[in-house]
C-alpha atoms as a PDB file:
ATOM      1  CA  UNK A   1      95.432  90.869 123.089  1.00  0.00           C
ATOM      2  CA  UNK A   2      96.346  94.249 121.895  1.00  0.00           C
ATOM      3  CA  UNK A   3      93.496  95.921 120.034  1.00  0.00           C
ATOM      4  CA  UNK A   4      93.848  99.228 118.186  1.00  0.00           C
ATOM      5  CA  UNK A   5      91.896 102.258 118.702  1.00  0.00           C
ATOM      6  CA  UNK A   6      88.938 102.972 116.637  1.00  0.00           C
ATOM      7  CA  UNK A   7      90.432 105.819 114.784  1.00  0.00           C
ATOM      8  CA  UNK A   8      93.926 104.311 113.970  1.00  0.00           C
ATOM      9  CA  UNK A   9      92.230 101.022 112.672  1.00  0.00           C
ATOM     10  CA  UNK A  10      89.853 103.139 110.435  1.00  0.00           C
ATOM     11  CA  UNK A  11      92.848 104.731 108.917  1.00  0.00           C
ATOM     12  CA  UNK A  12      94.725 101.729 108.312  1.00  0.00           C
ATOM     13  CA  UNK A  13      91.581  99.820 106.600  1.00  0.00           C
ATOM     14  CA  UNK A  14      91.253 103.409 104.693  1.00  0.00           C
ATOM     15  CA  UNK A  15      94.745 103.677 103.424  1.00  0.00           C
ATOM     16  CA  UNK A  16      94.658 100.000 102.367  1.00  0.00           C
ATOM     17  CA  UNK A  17      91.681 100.291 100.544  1.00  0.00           C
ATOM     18  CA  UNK A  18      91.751  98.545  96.907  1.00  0.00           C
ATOM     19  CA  UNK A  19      91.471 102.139  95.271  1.00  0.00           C
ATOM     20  CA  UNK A  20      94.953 102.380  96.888  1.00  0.00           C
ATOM     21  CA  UNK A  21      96.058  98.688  95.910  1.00  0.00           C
ATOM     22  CA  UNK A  22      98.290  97.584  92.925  1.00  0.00           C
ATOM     23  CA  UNK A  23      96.036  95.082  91.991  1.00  0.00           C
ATOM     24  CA  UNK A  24      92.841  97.632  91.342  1.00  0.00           C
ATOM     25  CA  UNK A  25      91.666  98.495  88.005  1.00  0.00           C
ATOM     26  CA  UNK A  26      88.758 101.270  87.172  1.00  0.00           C
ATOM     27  CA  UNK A  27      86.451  99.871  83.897  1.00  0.00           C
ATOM     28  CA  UNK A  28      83.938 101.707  82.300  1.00  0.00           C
ATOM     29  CA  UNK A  29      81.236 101.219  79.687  1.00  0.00           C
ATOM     30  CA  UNK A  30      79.064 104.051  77.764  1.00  0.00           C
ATOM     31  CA  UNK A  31      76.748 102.931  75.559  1.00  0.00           C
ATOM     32  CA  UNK A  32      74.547 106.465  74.685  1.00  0.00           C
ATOM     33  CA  UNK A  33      73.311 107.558  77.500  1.00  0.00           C
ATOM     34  CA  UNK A  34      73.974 104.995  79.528  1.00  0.00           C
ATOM     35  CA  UNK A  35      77.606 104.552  81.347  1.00  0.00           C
ATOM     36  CA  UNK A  36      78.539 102.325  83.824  1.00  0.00           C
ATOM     37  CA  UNK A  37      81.666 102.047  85.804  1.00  0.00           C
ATOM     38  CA  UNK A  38      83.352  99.429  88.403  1.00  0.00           C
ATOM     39  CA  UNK A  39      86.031  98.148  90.050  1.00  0.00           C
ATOM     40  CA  UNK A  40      88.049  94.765  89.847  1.00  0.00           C
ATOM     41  CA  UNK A  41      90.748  93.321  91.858  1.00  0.00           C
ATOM     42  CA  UNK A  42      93.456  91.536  89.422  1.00  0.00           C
ATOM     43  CA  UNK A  43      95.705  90.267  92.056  1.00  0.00           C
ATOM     44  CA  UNK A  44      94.623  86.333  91.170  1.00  0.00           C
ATOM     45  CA  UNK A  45      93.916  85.275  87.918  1.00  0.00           C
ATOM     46  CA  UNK A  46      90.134  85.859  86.941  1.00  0.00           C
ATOM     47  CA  UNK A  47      87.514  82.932  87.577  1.00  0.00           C
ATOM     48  CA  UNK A  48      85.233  81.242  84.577  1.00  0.00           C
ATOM     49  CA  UNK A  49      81.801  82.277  85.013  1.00  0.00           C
ATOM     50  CA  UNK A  50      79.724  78.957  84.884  1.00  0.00           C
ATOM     51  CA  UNK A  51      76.561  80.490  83.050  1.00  0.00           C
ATOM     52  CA  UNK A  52      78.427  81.422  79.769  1.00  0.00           C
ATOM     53  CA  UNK A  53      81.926  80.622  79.745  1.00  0.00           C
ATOM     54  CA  UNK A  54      83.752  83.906  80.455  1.00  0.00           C
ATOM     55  CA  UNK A  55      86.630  84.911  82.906  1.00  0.00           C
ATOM     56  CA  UNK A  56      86.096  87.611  85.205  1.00  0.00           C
ATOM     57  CA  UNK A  57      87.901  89.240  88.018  1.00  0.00           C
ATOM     58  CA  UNK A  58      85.969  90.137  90.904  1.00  0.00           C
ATOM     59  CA  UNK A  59      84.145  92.980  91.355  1.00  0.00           C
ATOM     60  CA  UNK A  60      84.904  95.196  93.788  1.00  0.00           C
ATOM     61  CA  UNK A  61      84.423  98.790  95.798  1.00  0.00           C
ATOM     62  CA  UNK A  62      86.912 101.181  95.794  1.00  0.00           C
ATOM     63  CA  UNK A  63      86.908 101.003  99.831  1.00  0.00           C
ATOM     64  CA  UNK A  64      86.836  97.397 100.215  1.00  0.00           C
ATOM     65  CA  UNK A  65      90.475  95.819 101.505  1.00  0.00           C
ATOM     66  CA  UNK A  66      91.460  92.908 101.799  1.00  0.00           C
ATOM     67  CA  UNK A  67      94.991  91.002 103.003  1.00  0.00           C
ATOM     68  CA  UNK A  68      96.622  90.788  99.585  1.00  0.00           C
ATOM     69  CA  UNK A  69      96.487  94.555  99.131  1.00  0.00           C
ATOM     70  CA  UNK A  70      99.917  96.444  97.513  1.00  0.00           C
ATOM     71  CA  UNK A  71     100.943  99.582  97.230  1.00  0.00           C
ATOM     72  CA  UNK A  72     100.190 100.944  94.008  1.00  0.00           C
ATOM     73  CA  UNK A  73     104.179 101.905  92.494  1.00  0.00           C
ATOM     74  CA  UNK A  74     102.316 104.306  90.086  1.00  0.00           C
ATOM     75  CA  UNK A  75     101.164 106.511  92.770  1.00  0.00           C
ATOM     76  CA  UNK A  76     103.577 108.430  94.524  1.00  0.00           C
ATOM     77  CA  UNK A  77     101.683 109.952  96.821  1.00  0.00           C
ATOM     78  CA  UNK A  78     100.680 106.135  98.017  1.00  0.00           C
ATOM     79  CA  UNK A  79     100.179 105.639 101.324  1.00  0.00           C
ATOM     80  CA  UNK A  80     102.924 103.457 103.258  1.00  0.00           C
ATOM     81  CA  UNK A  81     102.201  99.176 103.314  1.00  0.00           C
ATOM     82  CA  UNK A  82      99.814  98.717 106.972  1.00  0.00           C
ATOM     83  CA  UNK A  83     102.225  97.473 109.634  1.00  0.00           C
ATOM     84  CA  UNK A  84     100.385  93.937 110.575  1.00  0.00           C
ATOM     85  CA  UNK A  85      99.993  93.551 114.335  1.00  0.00           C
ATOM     86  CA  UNK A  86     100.353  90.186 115.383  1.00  0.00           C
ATOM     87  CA  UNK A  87      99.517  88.986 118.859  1.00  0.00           C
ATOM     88  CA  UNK A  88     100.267  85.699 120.396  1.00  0.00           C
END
């Protein structure tokens, strides 16, 4: 099995991060002096929270990743799609 250097798989999981992702969206909220902000991922329809009937996406960080991450086609300076290393 082939495994990747430290450094080079950092770089990959950091250029595929969801703030890099078509799917990510930035939401904030001010209400006076209080603002909050997060992060979803849209790239499956949102789930129904049980406790009151809404539909959510997740919630997210803007360096989490995950396997259904896109390059963002608004951002040209996006970095190029992770080549996927496959062993056998």
């Amino acid at each position: 099995m082939k495994t990747l250097p430290i450094l080079e798989s950092a770089q990959i999981y950091s250029d595929a991060a969801c703030m890099n992702c078509a799917f990510f969206s930035e939401h904030s909220y001010e209400n006076g002096s209080t603002r909050r902000t997060w992060f979803t991922c849209n790239a499956k329809p949102p789930r129904r929270l049980d406790s009151d009937g809404l539909a959510v996406w997740p919630e997210v960080k803007s360096t989490d990743w995950c396997g259904a991450w896109a390059p963002n086609p608004n951002d040209e300076e996006a970095p190029p799609v992770p080549e996927k290393k496959v062993t056998p």
